[in-house]
Protein backbone atom coordinates (compact mmCIF):
# COMPACT_ATOMS: atom_id res chain seq x y z
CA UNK A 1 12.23 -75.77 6.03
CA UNK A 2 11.46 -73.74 2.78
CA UNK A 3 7.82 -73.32 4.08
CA UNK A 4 8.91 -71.56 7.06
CA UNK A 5 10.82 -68.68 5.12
CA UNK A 6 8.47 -68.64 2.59
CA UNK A 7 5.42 -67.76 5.27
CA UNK A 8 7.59 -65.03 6.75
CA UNK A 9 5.31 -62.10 6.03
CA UNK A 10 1.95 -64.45 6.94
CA UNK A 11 2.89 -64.65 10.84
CA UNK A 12 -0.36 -62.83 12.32
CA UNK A 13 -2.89 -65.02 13.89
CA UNK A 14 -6.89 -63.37 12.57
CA UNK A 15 -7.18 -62.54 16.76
CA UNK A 16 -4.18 -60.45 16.89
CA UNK A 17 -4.87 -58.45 13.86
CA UNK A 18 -7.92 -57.17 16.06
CA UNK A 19 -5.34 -56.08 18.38
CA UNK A 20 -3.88 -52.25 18.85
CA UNK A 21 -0.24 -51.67 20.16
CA UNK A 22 2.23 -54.46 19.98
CA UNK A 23 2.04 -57.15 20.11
CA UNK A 24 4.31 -60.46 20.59
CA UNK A 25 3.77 -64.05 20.21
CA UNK A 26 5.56 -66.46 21.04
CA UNK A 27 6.04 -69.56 17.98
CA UNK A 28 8.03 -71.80 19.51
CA UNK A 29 7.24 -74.86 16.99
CA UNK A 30 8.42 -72.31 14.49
CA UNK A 31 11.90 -70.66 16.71
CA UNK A 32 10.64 -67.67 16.17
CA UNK A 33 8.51 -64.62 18.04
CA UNK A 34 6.05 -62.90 16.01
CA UNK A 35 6.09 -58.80 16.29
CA UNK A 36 2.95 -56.75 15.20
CA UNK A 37 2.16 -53.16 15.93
CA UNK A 38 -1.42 -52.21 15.69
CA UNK A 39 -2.33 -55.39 13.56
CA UNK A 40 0.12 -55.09 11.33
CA UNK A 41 3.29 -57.52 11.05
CA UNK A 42 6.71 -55.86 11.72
CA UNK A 43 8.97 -58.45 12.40
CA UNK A 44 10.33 -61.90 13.80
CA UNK A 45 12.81 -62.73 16.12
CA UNK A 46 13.94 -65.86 14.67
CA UNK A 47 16.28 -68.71 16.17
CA UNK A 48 16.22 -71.48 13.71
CA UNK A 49 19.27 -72.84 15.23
CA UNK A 50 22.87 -73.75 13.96
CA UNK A 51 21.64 -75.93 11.11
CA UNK A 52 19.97 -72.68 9.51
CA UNK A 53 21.50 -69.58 10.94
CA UNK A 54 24.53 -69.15 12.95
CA UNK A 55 22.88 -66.54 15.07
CA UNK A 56 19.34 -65.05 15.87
CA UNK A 57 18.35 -62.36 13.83
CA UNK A 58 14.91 -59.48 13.53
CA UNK A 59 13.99 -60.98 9.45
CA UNK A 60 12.20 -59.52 7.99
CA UNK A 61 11.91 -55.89 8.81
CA UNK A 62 8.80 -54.21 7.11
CA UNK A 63 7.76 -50.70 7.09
CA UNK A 64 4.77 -49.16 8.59
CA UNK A 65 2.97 -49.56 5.32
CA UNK A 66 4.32 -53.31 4.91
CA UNK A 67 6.98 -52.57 2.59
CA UNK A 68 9.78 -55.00 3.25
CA UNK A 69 13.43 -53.37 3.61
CA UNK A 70 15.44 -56.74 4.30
CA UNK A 71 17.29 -59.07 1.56
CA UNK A 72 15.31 -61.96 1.03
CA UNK A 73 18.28 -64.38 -0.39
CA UNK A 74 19.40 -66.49 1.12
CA UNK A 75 16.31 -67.28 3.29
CA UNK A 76 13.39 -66.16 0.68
CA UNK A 77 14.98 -65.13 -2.27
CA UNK A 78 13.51 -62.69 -4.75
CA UNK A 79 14.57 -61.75 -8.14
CA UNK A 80 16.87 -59.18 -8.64
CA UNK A 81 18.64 -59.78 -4.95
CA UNK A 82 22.45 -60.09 -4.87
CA UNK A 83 23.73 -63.56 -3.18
CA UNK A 84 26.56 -62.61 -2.01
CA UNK A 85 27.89 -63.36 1.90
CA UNK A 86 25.20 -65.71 3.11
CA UNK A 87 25.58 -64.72 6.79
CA UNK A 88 24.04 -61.48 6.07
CA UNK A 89 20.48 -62.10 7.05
CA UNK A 90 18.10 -59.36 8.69
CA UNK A 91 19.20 -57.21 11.41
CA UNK A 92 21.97 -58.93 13.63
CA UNK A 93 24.62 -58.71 16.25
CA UNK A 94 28.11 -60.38 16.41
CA UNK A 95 32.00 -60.07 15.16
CA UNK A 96 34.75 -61.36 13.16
CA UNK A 97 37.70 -61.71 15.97
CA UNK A 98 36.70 -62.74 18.86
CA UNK A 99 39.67 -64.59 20.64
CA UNK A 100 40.41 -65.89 17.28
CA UNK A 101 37.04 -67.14 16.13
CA UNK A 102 35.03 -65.75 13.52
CA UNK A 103 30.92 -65.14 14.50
CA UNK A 104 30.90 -62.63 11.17
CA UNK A 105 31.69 -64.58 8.53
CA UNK A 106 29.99 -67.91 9.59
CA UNK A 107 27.06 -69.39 7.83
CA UNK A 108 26.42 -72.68 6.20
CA UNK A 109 29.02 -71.47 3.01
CA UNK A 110 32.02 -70.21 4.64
CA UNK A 111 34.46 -68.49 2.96
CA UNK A 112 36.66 -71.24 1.31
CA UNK A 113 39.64 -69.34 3.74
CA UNK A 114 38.15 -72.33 5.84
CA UNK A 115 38.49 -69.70 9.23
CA UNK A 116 38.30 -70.65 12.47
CA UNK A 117 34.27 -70.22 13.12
CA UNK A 118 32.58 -69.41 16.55
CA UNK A 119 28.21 -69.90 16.54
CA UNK A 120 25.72 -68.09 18.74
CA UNK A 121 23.21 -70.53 20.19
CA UNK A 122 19.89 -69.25 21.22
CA UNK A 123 19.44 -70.48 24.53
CA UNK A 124 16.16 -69.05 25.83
CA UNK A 125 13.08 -66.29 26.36
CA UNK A 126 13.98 -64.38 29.16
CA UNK A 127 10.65 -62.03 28.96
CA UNK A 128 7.80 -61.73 26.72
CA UNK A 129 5.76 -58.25 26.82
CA UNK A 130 3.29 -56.59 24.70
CA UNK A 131 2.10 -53.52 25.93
CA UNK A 132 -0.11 -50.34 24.21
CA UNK A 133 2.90 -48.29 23.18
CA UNK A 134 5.83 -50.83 23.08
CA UNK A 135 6.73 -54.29 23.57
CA UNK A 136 9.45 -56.00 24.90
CA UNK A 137 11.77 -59.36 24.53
CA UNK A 138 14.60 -60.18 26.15
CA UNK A 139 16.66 -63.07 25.01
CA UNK A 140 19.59 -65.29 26.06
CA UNK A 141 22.13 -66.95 23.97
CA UNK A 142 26.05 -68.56 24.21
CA UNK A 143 28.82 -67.29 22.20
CA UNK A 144 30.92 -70.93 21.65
CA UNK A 145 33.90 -71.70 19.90
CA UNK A 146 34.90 -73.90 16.86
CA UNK A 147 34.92 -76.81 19.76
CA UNK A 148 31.79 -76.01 21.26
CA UNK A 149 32.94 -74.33 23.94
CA UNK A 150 31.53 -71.38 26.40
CA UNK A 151 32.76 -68.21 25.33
CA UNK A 152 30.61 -65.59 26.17
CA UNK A 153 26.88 -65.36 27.39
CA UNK A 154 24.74 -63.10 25.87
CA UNK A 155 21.55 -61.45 26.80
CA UNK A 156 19.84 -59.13 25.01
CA UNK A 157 16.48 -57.19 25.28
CA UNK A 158 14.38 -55.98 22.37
CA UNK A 159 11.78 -53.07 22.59
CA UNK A 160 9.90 -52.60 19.39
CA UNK A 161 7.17 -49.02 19.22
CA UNK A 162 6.06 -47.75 16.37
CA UNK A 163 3.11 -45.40 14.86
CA UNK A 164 1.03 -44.86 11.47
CA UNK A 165 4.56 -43.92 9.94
CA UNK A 166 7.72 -45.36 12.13
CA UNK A 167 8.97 -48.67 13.50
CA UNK A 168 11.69 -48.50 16.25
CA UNK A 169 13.59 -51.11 17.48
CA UNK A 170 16.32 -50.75 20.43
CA UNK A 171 18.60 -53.71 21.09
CA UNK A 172 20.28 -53.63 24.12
CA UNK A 173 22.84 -56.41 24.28
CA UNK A 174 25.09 -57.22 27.40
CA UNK A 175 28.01 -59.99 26.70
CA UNK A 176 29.56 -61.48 29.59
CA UNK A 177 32.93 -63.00 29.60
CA UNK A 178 32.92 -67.10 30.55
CA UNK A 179 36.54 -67.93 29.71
CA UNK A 180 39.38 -66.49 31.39
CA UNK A 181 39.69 -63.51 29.07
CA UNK A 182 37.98 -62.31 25.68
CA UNK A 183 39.69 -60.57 22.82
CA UNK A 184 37.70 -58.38 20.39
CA UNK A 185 40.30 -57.67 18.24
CA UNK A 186 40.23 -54.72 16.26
CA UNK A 187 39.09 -55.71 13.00
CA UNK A 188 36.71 -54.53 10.21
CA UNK A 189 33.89 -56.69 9.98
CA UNK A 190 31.12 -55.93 12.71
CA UNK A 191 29.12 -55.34 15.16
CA UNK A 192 25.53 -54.19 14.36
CA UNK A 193 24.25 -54.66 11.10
CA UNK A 194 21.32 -54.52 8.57
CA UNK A 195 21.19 -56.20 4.99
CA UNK A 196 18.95 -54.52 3.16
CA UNK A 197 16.56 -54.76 0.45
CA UNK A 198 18.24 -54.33 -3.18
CA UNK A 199 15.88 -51.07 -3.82
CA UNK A 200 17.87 -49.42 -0.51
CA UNK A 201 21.17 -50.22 -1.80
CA UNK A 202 23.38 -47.54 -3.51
CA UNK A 203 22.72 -47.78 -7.75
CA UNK A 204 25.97 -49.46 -8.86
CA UNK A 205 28.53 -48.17 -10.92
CA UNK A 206 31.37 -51.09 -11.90
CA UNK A 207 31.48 -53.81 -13.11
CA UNK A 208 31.80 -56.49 -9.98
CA UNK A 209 31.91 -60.32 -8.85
CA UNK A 210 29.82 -61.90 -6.42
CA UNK A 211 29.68 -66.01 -5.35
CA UNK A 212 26.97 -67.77 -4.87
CA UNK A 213 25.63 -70.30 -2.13
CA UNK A 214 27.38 -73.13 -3.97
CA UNK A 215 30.86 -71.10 -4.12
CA UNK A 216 30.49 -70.14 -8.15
CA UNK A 217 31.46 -66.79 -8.74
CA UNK A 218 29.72 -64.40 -11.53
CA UNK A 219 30.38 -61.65 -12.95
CA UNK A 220 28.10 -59.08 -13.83
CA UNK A 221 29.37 -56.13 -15.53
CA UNK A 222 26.53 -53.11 -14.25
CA UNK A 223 23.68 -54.80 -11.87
CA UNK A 224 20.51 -53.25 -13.37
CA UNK A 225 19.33 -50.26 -11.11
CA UNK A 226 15.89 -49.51 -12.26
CA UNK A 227 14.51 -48.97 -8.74
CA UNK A 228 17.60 -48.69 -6.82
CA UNK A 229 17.75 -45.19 -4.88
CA UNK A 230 19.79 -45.87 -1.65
CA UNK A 231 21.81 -42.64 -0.39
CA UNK A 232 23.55 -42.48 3.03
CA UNK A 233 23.60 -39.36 5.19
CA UNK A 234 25.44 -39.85 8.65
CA UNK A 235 25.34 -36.94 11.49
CA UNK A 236 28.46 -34.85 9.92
CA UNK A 237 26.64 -34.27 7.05
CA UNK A 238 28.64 -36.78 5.04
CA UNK A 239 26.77 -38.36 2.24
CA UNK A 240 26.89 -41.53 0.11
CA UNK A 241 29.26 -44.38 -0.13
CA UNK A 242 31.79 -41.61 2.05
CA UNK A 243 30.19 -42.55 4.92
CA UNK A 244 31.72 -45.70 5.28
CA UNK A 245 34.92 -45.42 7.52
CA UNK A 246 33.66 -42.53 9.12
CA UNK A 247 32.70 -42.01 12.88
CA UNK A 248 29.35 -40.53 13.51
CA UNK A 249 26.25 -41.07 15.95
CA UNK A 250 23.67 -41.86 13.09
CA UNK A 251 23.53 -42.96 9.80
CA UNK A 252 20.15 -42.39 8.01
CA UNK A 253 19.74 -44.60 4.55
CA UNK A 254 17.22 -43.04 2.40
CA UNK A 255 15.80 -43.96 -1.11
CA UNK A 256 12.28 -45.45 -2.21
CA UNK A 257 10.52 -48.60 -2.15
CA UNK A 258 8.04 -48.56 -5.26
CA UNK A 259 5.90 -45.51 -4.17
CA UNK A 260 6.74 -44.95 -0.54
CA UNK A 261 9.14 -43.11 0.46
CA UNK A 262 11.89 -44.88 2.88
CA UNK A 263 14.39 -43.50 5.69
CA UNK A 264 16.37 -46.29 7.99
CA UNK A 265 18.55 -44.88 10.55
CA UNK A 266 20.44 -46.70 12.90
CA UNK A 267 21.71 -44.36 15.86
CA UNK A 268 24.24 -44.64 18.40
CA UNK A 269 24.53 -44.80 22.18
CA UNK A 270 27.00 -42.51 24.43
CA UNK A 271 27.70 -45.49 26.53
CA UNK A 272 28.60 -47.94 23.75
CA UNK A 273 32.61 -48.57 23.35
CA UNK A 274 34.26 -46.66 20.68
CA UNK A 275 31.24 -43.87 20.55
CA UNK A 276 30.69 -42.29 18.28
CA UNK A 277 31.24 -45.47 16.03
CA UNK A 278 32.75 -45.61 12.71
CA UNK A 279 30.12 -46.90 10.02
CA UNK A 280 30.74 -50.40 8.36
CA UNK A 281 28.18 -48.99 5.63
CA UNK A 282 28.59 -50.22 2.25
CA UNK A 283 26.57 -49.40 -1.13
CA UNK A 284 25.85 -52.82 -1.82
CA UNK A 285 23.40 -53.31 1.26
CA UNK A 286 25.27 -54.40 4.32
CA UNK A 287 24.84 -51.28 6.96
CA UNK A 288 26.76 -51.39 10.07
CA UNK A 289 27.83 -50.11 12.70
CA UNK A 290 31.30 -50.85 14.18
CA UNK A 291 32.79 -49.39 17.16
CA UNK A 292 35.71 -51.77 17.48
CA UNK A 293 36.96 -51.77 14.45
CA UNK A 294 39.51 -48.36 15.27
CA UNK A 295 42.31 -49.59 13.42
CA UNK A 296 40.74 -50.41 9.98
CA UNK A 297 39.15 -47.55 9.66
CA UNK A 298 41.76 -45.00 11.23
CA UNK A 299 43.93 -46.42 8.69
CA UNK A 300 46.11 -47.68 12.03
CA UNK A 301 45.92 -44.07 13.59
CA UNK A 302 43.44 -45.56 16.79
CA UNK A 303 43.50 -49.20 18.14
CA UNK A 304 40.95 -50.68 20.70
CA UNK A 305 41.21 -54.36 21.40
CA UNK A 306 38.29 -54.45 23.51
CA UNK A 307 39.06 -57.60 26.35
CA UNK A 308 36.81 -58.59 29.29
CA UNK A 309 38.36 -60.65 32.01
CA UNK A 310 36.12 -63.80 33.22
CA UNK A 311 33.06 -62.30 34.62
CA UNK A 312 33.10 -59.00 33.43
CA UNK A 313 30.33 -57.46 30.99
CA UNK A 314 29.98 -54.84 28.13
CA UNK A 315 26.81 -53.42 26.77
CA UNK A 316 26.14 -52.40 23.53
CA UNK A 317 22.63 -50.29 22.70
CA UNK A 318 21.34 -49.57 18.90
CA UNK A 319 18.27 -48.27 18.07
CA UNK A 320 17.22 -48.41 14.72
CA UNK A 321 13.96 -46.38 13.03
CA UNK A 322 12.21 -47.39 10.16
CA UNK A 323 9.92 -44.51 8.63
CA UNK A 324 7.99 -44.04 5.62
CA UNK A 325 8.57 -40.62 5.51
CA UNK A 326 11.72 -38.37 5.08
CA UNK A 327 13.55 -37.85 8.69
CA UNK A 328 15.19 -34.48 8.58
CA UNK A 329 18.46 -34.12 10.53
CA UNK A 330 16.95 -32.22 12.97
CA UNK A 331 14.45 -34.78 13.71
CA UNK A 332 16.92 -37.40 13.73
CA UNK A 333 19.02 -35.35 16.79
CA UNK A 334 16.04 -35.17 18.36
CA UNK A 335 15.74 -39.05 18.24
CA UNK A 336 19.44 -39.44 19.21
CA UNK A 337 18.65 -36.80 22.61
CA UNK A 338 16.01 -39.34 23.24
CA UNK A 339 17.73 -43.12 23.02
CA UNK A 340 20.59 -41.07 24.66
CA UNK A 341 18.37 -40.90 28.21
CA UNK A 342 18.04 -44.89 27.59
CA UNK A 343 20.41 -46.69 30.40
């Protein structure tokens, strides 16, 4: 299994390096599809199954100069990494209460809280498209409970675009209820998230404690921050770790990668629940976006509860840009005007 992480960044066939636009191909005997844009590798949608992952996820992420923005641990580790919470791999999509069941938290080393855990099964490609200026995936997968069974259905479409400095990805996720009614309780840990590359995260300040894979905890008084430059700005103006807690209808992440110059927003949609979301953004590399999570972050002033009878649907729409350049805010609105005309 080792090989297949450890290949991640080798997923280009010589033919489609010849190839402009993007481009996606399908690696079935490897549960994942293989993203380029203009020859270059981007990105894989990868469904290793339950065994690996509890959920699909984009991993890695790589900038338009190849620089990649994703933690490697616990899939490719690389010195210097955290390893704390396992379950935050790549860019994902799920939630901690969800008629009782946990799709956050779950990975092969749960918490030792011993929760009650839902999976998301990757059940299918809907659509495969490459095209000269963007390329498309949609995707189908079940939300199931600790016994297995059917809670929601998922399907969600990916278009990936880019250019000689950005990478964009929308997600466009619609879950349908398949049970006689679904709870998203409000609760802190969700919905739409990035773990990011140790260089991206805030430089930290206190001593902390993280736990490993195996469940040992260690200490480590002040991580070492040569090359750590993360700094949030969200759409207020708000900067740094004050984002967090926050509603706003972007979040840009900006620091540097070695020489190049990095900006990762993730932006928004009108239509989403909750919008503009409160931000789930943390200095130590998890950045999220969560829209039902009212309560937590009002400090119990707003309360959602988000429920969907049998049958019914909700949509949620992200798009996320990855540039190699610095985004001004201006820019950025102009960005948010666009995705905003996206149904």
């Amino acid at each position: 299994m080792k090989s297949i992480f450890c290949t991640a960044l080798a997923f280009l066939s010589l033919g489609a390096y010849a190839q402009k636009g993007v481009v996606l191909t399908d690696k079935s005997a490897d549960k994942k599809v293989e993203v380029s844009i203009d020859g270059k590798p981007f990105t894989n949608y990868f469904y290793p199954g339950p065994s690996v992952l509890k959920k699909a996820v984009l991993y890695p992420l790589l900038t338009a100069k190849g620089t990649n923005i994703t933690r490697g641990w616990p899939l490719d580790p690389r010195p210097g990494e955290r390893v704390d919470h396992p379950h935050h791999v790549g860019m994902w999509l799920n939630y901690e209460a969800v008629n009782g069941h946990d799709f956050w938290n779950n990975s092969l080393t749960p918490p030792s809280s011993k929760g009650t855990y839902g999976t998301i099964v990757h059940t299918g490609i809907k659509s495969l498209k490459s095209g000269k200026k963007q390329g498309e995936l949609t995707v189908t997968a079940d939300w199931l409970d600790k016994n297995g069974g059917l809670m929601l259905t998922e399907i969600t479409t990916y278009v990936f675009s880019g250019d000689a400095t950005t990478r964009t990805v929308d997600r466009i996720t619609t879950l349908t209820a398949k049970t006689d009614l679904v709870t998203f309780k409000d609760v802190k840990d969700g919905m739409f998230a990035i773990r990011v590359a140790r260089q991206l995260e805030h430089p930290s300040k206190s001593p902390e404690v993280f736990t490993d894979a195996s469940g040992v905890a260690t200490k480590v008084p002040v991580m070492d921050n040569t090359g750590v430059s993360g700094s949030y700005r969200n759409s207020e103006g708000i900067e740094g770790e004050d984002v967090w807690s926050k509603r706003a209808r972007w979040c840009n992440l900006r620091g540097t990668m070695g020489n190049e110059t990095v900006n990762l927003v993730i932006l928004d949609h009108p239509k989403n629940a909750g919008y503009p979301t409160y931000w789930h953004a943390r200095g130590y590399g998890l950045f999220a976006a969560n829209p039902l999570g009212m309560k937590v972050f009002s400090q119990g002033k707003e309360e959602i509860n988000l429920q969907l009878k049998n049958g019914e649907s909700t949509t949620f729409r992200y798009r996320t840009v990855i540039a190699s350049e610095t985004l001004s805010d201006d820019k950025i609105n102009q960005i948010a005007a666009d995705f905003g005309k996206v149904k």
